[in-house]
PDB file of N, CA and C in Angstrom:
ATOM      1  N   UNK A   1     112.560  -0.728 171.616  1.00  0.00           N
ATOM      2  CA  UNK A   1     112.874  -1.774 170.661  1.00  0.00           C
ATOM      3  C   UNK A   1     113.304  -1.128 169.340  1.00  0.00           C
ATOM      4  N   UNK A   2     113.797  -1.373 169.362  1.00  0.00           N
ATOM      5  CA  UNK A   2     114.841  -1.290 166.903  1.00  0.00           C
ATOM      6  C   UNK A   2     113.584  -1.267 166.252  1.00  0.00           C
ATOM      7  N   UNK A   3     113.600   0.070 165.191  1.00  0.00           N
ATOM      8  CA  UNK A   3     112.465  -0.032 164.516  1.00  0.00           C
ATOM      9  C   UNK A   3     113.089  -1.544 163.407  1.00  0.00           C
ATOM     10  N   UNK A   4     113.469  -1.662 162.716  1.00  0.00           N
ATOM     11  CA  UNK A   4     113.731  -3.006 162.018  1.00  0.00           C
ATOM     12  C   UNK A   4     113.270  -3.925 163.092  1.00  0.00           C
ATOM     13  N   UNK A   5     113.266  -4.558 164.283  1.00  0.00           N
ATOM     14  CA  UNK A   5     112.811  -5.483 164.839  1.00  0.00           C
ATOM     15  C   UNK A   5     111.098  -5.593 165.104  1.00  0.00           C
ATOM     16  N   UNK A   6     110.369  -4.113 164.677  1.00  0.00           N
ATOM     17  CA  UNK A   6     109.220  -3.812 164.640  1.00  0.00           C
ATOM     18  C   UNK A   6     108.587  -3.716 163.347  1.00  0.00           C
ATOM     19  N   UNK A   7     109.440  -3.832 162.554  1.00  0.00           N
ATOM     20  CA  UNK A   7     108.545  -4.325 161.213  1.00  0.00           C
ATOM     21  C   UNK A   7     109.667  -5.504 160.490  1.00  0.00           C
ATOM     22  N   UNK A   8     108.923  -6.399 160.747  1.00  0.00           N
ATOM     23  CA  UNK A   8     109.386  -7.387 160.090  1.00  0.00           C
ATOM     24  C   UNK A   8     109.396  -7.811 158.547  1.00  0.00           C
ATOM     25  N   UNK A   9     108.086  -6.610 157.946  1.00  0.00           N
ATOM     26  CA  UNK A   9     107.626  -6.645 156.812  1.00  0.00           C
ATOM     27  C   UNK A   9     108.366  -6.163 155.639  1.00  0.00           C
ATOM     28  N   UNK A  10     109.215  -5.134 156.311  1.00  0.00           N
ATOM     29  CA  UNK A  10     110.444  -4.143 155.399  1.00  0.00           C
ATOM     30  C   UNK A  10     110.956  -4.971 155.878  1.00  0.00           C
ATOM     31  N   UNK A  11     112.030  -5.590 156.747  1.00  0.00           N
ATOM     32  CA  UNK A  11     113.167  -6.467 156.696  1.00  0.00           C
ATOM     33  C   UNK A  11     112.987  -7.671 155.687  1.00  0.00           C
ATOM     34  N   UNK A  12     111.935  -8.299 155.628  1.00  0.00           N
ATOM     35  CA  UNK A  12     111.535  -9.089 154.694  1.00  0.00           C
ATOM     36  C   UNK A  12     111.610  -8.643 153.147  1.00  0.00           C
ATOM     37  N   UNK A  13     111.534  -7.329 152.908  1.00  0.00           N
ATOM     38  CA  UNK A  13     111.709  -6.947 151.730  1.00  0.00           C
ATOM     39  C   UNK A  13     113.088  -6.005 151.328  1.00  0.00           C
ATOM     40  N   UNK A  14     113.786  -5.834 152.182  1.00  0.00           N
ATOM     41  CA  UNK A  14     114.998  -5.514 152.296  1.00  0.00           C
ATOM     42  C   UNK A  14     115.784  -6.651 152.059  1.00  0.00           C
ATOM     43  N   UNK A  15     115.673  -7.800 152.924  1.00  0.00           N
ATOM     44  CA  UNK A  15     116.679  -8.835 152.433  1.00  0.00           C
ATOM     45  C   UNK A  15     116.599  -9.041 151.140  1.00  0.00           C
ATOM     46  N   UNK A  16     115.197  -9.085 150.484  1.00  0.00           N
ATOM     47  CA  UNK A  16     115.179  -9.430 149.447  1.00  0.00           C
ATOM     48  C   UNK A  16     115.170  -8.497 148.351  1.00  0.00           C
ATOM     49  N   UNK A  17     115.381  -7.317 148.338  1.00  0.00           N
ATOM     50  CA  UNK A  17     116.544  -6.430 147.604  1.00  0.00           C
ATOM     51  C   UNK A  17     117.604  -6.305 147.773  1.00  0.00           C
ATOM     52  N   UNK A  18     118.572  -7.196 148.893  1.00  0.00           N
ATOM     53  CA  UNK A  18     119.683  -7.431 149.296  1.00  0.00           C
ATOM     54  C   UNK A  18     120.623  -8.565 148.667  1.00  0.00           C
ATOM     55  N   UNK A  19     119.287  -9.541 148.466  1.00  0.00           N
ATOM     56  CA  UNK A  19     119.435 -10.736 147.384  1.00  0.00           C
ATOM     57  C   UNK A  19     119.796 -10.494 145.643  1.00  0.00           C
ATOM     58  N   UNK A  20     119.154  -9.354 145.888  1.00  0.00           N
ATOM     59  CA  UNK A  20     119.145  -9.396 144.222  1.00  0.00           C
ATOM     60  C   UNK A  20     119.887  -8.352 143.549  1.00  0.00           C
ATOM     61  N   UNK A  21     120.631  -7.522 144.638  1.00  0.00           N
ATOM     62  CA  UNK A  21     121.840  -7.055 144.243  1.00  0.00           C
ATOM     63  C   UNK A  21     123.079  -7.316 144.065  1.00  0.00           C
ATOM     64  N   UNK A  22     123.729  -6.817 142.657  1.00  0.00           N
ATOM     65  CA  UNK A  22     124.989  -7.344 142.327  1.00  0.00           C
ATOM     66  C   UNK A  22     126.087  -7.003 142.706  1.00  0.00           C
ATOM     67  N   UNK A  23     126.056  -5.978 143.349  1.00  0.00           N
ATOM     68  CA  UNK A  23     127.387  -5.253 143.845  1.00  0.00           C
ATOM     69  C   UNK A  23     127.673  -6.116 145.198  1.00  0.00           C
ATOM     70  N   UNK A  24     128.227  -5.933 145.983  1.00  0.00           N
ATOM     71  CA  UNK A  24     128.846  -6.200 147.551  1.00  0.00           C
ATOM     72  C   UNK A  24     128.542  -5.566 148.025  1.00  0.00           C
ATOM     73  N   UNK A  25     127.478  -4.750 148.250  1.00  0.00           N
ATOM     74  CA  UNK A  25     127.396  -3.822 149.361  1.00  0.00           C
ATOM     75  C   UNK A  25     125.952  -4.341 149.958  1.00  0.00           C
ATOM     76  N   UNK A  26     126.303  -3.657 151.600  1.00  0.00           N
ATOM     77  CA  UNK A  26     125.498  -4.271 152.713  1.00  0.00           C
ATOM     78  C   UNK A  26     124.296  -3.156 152.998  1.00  0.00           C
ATOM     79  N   UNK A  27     123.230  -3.450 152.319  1.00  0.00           N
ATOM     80  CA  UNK A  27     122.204  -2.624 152.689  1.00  0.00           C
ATOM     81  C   UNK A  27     121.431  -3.165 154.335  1.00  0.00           C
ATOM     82  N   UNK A  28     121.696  -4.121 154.461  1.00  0.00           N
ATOM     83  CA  UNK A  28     120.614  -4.446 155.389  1.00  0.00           C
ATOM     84  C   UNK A  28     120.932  -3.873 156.394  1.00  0.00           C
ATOM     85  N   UNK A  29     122.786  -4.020 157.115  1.00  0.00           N
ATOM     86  CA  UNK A  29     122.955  -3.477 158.226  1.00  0.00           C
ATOM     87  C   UNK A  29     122.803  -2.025 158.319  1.00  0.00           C
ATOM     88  N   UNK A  30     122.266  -1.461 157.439  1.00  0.00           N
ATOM     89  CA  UNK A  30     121.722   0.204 157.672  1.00  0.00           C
ATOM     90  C   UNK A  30     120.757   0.300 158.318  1.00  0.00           C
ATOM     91  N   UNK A  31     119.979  -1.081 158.329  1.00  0.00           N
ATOM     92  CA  UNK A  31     118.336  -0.848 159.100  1.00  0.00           C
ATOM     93  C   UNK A  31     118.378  -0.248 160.351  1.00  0.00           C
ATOM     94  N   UNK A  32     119.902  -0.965 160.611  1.00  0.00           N
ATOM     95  CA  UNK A  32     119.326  -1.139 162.213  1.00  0.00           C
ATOM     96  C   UNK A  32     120.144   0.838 162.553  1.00  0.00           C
ATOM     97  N   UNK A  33     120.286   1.135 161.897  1.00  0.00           N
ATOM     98  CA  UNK A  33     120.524   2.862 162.247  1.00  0.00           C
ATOM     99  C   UNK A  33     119.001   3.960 162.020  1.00  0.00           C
ATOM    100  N   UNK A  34     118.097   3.002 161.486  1.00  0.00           N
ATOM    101  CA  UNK A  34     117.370   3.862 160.755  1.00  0.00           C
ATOM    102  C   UNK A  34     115.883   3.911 162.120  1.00  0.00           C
ATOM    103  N   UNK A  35     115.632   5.634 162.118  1.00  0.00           N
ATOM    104  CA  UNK A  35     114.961   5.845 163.499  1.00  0.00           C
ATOM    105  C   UNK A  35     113.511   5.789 163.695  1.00  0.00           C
ATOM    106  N   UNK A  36     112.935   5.235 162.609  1.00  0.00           N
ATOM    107  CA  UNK A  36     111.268   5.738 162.102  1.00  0.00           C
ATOM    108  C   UNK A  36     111.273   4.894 161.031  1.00  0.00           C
ATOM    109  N   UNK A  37     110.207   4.203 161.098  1.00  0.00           N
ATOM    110  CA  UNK A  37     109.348   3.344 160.205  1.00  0.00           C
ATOM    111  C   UNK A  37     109.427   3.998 158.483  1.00  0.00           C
ATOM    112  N   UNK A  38     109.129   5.453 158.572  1.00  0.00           N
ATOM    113  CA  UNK A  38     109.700   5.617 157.422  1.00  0.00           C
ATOM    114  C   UNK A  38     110.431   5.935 156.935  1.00  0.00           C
ATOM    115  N   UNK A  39     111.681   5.793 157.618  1.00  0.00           N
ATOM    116  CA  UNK A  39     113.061   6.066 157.352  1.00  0.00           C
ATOM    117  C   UNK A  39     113.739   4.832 156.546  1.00  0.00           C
ATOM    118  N   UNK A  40     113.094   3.514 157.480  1.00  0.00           N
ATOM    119  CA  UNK A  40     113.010   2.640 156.813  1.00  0.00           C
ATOM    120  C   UNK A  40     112.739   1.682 155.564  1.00  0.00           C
ATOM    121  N   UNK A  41     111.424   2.349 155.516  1.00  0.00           N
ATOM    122  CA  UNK A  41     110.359   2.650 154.055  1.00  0.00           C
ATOM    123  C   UNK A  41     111.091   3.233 153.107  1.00  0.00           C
ATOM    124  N   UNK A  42     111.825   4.137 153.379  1.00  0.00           N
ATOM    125  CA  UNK A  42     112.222   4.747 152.145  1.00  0.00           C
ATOM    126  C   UNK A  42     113.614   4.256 152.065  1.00  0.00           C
ATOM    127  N   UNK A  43     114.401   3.593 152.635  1.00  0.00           N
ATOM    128  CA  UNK A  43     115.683   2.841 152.789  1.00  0.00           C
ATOM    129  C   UNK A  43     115.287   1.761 151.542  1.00  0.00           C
ATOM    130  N   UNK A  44     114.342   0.501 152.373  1.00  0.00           N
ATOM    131  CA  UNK A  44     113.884  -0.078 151.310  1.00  0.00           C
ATOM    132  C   UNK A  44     113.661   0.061 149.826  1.00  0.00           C
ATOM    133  N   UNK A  45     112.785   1.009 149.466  1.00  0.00           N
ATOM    134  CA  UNK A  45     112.082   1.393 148.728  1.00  0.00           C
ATOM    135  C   UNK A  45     113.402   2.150 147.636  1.00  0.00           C
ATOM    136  N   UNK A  46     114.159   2.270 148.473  1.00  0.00           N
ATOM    137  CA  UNK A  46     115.331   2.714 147.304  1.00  0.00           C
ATOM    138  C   UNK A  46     116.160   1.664 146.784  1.00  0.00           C
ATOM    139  N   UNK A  47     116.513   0.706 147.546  1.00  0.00           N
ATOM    140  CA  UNK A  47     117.204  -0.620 146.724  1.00  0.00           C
ATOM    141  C   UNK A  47     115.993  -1.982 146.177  1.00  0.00           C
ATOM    142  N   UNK A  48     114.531  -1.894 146.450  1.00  0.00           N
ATOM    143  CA  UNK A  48     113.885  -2.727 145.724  1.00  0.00           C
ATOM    144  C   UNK A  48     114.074  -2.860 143.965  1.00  0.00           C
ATOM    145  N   UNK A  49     113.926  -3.982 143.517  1.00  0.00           N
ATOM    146  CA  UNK A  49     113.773  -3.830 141.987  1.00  0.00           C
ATOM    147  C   UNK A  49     112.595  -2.293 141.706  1.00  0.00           C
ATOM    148  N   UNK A  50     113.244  -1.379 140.951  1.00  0.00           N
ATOM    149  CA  UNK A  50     111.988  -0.507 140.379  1.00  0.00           C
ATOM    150  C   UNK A  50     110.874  -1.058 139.793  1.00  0.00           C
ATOM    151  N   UNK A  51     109.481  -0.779 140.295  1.00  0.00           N
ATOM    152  CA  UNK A  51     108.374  -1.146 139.537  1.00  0.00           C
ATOM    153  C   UNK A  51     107.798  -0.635 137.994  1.00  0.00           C
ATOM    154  N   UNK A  52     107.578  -1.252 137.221  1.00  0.00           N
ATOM    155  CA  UNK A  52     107.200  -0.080 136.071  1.00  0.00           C
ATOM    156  C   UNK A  52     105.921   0.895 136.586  1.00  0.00           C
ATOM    157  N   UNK A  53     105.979   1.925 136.063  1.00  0.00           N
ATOM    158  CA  UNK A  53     105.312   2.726 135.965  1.00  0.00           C
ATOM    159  C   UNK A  53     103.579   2.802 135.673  1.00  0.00           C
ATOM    160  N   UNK A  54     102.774   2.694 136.635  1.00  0.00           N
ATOM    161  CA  UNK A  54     101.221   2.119 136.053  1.00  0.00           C
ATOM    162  C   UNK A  54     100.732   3.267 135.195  1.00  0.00           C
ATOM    163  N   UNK A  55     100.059   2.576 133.946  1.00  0.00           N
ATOM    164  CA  UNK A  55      99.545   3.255 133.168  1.00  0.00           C
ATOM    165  C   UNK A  55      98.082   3.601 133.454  1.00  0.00           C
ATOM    166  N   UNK A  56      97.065   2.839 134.265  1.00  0.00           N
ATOM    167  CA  UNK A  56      96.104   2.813 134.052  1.00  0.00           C
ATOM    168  C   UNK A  56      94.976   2.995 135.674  1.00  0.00           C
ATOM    169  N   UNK A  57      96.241   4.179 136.600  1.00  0.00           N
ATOM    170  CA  UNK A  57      95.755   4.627 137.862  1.00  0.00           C
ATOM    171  C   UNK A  57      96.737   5.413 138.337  1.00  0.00           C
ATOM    172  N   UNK A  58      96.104   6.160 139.292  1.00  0.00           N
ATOM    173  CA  UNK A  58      96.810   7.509 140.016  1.00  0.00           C
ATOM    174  C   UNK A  58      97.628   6.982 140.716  1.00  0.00           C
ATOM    175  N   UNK A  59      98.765   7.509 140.860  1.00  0.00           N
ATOM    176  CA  UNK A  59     100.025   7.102 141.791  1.00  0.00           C
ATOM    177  C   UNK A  59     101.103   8.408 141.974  1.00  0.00           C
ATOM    178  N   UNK A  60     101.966   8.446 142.871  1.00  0.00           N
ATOM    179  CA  UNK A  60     102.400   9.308 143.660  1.00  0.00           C
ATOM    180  C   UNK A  60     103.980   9.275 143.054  1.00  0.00           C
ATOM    181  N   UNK A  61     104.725  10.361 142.325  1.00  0.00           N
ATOM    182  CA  UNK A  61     105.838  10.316 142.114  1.00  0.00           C
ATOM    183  C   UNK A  61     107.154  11.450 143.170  1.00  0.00           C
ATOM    184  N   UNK A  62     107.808  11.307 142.746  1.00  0.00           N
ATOM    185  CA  UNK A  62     109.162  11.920 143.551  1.00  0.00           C
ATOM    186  C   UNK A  62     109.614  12.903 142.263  1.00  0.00           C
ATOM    187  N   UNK A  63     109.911  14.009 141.811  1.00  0.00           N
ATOM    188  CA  UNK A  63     110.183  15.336 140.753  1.00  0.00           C
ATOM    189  C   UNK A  63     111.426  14.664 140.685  1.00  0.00           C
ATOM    190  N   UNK A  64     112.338  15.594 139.851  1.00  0.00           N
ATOM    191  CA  UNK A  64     113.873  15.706 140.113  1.00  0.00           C
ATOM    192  C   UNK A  64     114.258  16.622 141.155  1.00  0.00           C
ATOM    193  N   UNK A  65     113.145  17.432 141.308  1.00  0.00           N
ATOM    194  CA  UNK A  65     113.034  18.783 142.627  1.00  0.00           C
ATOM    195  C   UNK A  65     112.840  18.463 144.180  1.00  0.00           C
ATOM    196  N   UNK A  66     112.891  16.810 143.610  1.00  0.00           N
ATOM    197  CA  UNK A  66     111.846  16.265 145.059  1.00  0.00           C
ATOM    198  C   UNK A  66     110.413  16.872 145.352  1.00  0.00           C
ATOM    199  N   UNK A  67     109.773  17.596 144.569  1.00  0.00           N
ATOM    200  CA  UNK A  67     108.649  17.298 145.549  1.00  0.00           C
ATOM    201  C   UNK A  67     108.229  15.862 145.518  1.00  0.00           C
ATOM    202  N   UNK A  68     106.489  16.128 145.534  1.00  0.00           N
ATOM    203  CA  UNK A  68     105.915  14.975 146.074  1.00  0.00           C
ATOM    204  C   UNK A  68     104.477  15.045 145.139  1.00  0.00           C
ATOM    205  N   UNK A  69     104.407  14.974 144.002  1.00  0.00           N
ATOM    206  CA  UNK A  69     103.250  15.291 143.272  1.00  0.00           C
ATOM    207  C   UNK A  69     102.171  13.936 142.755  1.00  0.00           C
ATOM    208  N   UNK A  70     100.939  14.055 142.629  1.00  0.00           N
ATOM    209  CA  UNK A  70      99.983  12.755 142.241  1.00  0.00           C
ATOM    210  C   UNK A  70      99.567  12.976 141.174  1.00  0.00           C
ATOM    211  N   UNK A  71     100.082  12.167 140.160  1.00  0.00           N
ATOM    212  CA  UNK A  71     100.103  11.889 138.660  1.00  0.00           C
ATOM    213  C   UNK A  71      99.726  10.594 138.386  1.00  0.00           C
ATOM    214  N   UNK A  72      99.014  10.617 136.839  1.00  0.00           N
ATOM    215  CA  UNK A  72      98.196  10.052 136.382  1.00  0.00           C
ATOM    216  C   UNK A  72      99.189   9.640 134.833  1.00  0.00           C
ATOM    217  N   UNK A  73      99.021   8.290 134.126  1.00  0.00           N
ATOM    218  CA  UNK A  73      99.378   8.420 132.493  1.00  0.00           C
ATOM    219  C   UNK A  73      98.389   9.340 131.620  1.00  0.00           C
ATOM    220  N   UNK A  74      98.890  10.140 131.118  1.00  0.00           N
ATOM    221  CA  UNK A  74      98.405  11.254 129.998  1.00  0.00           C
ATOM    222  C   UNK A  74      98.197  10.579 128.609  1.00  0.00           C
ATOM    223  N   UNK A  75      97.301   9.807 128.172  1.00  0.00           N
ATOM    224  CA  UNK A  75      96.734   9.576 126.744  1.00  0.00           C
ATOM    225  C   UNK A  75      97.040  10.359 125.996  1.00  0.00           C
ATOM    226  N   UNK A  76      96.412  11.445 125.977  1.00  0.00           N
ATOM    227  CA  UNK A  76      96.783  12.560 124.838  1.00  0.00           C
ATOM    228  C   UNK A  76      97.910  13.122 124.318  1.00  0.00           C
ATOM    229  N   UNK A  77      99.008  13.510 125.618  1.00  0.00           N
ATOM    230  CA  UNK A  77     100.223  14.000 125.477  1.00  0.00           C
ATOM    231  C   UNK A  77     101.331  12.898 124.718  1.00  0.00           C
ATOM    232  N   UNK A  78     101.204  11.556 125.445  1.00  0.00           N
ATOM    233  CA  UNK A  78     101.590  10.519 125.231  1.00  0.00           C
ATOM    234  C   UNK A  78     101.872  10.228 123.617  1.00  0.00           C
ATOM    235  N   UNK A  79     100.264  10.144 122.987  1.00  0.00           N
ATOM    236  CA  UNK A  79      99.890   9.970 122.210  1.00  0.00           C
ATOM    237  C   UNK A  79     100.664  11.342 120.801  1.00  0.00           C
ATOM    238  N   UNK A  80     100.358  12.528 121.267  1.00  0.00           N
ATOM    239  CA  UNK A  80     100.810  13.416 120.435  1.00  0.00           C
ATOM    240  C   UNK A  80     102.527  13.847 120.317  1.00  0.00           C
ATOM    241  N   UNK A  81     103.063  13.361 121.572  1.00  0.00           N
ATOM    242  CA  UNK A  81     104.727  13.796 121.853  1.00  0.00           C
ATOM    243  C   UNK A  81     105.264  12.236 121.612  1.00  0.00           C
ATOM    244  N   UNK A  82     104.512  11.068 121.568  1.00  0.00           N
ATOM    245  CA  UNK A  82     105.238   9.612 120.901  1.00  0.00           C
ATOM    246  C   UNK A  82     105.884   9.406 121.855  1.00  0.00           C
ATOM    247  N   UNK A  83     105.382   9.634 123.047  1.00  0.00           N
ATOM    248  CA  UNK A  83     106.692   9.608 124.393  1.00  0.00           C
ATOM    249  C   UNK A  83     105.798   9.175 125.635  1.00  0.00           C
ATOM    250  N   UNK A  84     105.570   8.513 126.457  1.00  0.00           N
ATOM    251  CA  UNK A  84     105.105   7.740 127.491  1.00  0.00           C
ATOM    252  C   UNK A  84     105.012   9.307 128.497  1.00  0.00           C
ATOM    253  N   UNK A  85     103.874   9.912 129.237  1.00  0.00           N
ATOM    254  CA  UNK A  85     104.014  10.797 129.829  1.00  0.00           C
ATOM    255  C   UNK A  85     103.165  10.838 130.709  1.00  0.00           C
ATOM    256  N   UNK A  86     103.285  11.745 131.905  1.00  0.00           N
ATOM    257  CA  UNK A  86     102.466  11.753 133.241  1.00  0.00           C
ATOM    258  C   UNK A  86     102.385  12.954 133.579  1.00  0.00           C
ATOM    259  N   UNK A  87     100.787  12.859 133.941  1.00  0.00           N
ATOM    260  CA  UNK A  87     100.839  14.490 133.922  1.00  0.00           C
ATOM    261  C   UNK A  87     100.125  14.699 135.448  1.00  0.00           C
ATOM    262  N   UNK A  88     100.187  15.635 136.185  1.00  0.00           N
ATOM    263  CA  UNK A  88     100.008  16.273 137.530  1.00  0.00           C
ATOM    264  C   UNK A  88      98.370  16.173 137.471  1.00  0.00           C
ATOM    265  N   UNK A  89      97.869  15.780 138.759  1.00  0.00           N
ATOM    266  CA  UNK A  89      96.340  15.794 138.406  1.00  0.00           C
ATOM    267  C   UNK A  89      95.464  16.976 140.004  1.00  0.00           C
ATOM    268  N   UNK A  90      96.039  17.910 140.351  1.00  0.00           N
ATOM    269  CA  UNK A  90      96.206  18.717 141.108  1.00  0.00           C
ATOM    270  C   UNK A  90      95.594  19.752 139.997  1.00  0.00           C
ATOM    271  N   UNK A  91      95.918  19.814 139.442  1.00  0.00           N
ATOM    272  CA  UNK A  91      95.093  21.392 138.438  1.00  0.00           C
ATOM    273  C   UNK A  91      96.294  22.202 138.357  1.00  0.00           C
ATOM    274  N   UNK A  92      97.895  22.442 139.078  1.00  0.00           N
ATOM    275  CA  UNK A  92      98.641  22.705 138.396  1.00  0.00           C
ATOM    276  C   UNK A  92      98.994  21.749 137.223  1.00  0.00           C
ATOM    277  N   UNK A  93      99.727  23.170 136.017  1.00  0.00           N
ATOM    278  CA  UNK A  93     100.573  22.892 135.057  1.00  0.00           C
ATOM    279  C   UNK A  93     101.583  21.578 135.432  1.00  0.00           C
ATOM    280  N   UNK A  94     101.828  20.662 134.540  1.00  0.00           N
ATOM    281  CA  UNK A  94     103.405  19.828 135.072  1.00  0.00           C
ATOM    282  C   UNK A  94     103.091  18.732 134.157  1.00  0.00           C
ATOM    283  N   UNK A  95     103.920  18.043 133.792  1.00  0.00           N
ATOM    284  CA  UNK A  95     103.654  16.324 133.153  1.00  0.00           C
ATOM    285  C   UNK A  95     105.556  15.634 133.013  1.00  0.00           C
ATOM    286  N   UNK A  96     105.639  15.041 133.429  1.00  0.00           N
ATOM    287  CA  UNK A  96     106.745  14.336 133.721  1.00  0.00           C
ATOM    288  C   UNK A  96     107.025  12.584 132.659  1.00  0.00           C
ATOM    289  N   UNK A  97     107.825  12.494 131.925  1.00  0.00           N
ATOM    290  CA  UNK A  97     108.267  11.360 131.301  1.00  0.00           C
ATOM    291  C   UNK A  97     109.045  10.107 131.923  1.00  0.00           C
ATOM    292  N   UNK A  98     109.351   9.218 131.838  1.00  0.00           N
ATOM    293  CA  UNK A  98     109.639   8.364 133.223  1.00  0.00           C
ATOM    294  C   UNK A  98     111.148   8.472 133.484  1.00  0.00           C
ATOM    295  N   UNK A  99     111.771   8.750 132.573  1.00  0.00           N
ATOM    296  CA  UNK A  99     113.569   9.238 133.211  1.00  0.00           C
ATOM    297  C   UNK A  99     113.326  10.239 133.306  1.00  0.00           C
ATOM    298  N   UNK A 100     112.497  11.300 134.050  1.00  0.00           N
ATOM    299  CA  UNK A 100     112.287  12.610 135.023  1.00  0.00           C
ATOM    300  C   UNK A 100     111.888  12.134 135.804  1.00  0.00           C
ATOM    301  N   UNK A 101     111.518  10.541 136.477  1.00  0.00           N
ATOM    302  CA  UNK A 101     110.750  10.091 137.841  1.00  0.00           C
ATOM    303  C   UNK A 101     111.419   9.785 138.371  1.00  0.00           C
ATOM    304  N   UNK A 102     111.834  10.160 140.129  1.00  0.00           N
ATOM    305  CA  UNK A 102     113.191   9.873 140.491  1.00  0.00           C
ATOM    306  C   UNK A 102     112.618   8.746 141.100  1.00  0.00           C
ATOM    307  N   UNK A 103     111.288   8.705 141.624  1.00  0.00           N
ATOM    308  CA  UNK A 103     110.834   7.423 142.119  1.00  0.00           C
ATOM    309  C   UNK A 103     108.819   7.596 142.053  1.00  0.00           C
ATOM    310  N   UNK A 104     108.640   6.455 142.445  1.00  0.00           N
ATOM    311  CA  UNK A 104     107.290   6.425 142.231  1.00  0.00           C
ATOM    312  C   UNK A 104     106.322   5.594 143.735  1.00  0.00           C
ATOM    313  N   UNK A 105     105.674   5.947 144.211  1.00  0.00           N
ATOM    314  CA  UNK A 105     104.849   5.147 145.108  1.00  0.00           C
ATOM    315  C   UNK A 105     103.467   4.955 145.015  1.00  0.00           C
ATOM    316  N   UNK A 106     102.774   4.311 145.405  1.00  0.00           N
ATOM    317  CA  UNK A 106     101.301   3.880 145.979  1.00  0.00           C
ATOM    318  C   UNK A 106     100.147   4.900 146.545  1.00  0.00           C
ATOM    319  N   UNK A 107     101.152   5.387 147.560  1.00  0.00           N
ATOM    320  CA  UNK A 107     100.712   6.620 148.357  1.00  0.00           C
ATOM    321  C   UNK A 107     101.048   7.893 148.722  1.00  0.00           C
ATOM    322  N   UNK A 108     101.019   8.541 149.099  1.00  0.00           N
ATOM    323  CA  UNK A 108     101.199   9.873 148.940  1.00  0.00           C
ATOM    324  C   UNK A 108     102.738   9.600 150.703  1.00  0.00           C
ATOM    325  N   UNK A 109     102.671   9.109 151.294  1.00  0.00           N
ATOM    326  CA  UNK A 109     103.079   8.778 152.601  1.00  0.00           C
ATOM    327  C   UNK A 109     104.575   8.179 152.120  1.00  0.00           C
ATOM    328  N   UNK A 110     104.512   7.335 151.273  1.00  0.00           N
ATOM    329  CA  UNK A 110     105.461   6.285 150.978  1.00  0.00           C
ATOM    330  C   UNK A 110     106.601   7.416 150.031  1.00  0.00           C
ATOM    331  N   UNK A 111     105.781   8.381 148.990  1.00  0.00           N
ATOM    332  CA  UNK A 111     106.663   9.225 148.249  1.00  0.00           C
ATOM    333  C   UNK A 111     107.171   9.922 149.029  1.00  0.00           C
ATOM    334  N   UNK A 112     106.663  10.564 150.198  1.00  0.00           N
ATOM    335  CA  UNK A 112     106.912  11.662 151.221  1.00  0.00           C
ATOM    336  C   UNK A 112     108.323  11.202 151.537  1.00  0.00           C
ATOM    337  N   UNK A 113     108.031   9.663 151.976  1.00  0.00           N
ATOM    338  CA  UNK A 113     109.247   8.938 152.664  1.00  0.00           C
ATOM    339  C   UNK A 113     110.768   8.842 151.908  1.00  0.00           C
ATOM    340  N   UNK A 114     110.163   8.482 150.677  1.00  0.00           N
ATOM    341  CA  UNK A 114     111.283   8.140 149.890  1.00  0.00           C
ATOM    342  C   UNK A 114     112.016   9.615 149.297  1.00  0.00           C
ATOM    343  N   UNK A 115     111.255  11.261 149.371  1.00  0.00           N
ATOM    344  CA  UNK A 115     112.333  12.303 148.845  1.00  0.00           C
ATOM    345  C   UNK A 115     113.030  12.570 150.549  1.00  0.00           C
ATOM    346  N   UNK A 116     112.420  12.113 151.945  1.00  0.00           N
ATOM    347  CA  UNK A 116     112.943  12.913 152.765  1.00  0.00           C
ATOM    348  C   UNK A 116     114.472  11.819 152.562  1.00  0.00           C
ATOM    349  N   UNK A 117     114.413  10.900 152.289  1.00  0.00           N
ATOM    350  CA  UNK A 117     115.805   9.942 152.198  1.00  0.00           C
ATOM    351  C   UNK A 117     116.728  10.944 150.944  1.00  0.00           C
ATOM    352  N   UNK A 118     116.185  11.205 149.725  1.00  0.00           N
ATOM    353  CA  UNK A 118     116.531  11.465 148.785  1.00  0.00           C
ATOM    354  C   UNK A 118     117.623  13.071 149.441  1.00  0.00           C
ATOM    355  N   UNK A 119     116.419  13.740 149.825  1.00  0.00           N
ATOM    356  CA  UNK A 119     117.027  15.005 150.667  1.00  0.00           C
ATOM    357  C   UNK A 119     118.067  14.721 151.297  1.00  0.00           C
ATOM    358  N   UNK A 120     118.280  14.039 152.293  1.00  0.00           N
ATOM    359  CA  UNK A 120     118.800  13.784 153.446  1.00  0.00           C
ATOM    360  C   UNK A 120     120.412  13.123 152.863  1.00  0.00           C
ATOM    361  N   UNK A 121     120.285  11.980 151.592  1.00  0.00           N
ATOM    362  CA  UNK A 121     121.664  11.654 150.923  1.00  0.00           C
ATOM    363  C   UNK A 121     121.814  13.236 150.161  1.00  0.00           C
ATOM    364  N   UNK A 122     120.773  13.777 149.476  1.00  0.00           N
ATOM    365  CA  UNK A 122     121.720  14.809 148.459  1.00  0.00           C
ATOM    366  C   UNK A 122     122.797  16.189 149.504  1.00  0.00           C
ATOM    367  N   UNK A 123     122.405  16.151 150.971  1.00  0.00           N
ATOM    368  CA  UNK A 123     122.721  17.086 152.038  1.00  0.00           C
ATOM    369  C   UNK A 123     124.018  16.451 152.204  1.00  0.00           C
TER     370      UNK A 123
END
C-alpha cells in the first residue's frame, strides 16, 4: 500500500499547507512518490506554516550544517546580545539565533526527518 494512503494524518496536513499556499505549485502530488513515513514527515513539515520558535522548552533544531542539535531559549545570552538566542544543551559549545534555524521540531526523529529531505534537495 502508498505510504500517503497509510497515514492519513500527514495528508491531512499536507492538504492543508497546500491550502495556504500562494504560489501554483502542487505539493500534494509528491506524496504519492515519497517511500517512508518520514520522507513524508519531512515533505510536510517543509511546506507547513513555520511555527514560532518556543521560548520556554527544549526542542530539536536543523543547523545551516544540517545537523540535528537539542536546544533550549538562552535568557542570558538573549538578554546580554539584545537578540533572541538558542543555545545547544548537549554540553557542547553552540547557540543559534532564529534566521540560523533552518527548521525546528518536537522531536529529535521529526528534525532527523526534515535535514535528510534538506540533504537530499541540496544533492
Amino acid at each position: 500500500m502508498a505510504v500517503w494512503k497509510q497515514n492519513p494524518d500527514l495528508m491531512q496536513r499536507l492538504i492543508a499547507a497546500q491550502n495556504a499556499l500562494t504560489t501554483p505549485i502542487d505539493i500534494v502530488t509528491f506524496a504519492g512518490m515519497c517511500g517512508s513515513r518520514e520522507e513524508l514527515l519531512a515533505h510536510v513539515l517543509r511546506y507547513e506554516t513555520p511555527k514560532p520558535l518556543p521560548l520556554d522548552r527544549l526542542f530539536w533544531i536543523v543547523t545551516p550544517d544540517l545537523d540535528v542539535v537539542e536546544v533550549a531559549h538562552h535568557d542570558d545570552a538573549s538578554f546580554w546580545y539584545g537578540r533572541t538566542t538558542f543555545a545547544r544543551q548537549d554540553g557542547e559549545p553552540g547557540s543559534w539565533e532564529p534566521d540560523e534555524i533552518e527548521a525546528w521540531a518536537d522531536t529529535r526523529a521529526e528534525a532527523e526527518a526534515i535535514a535528510a529531505q534538506l540533504m537530499q534537495e541540496a544533492a
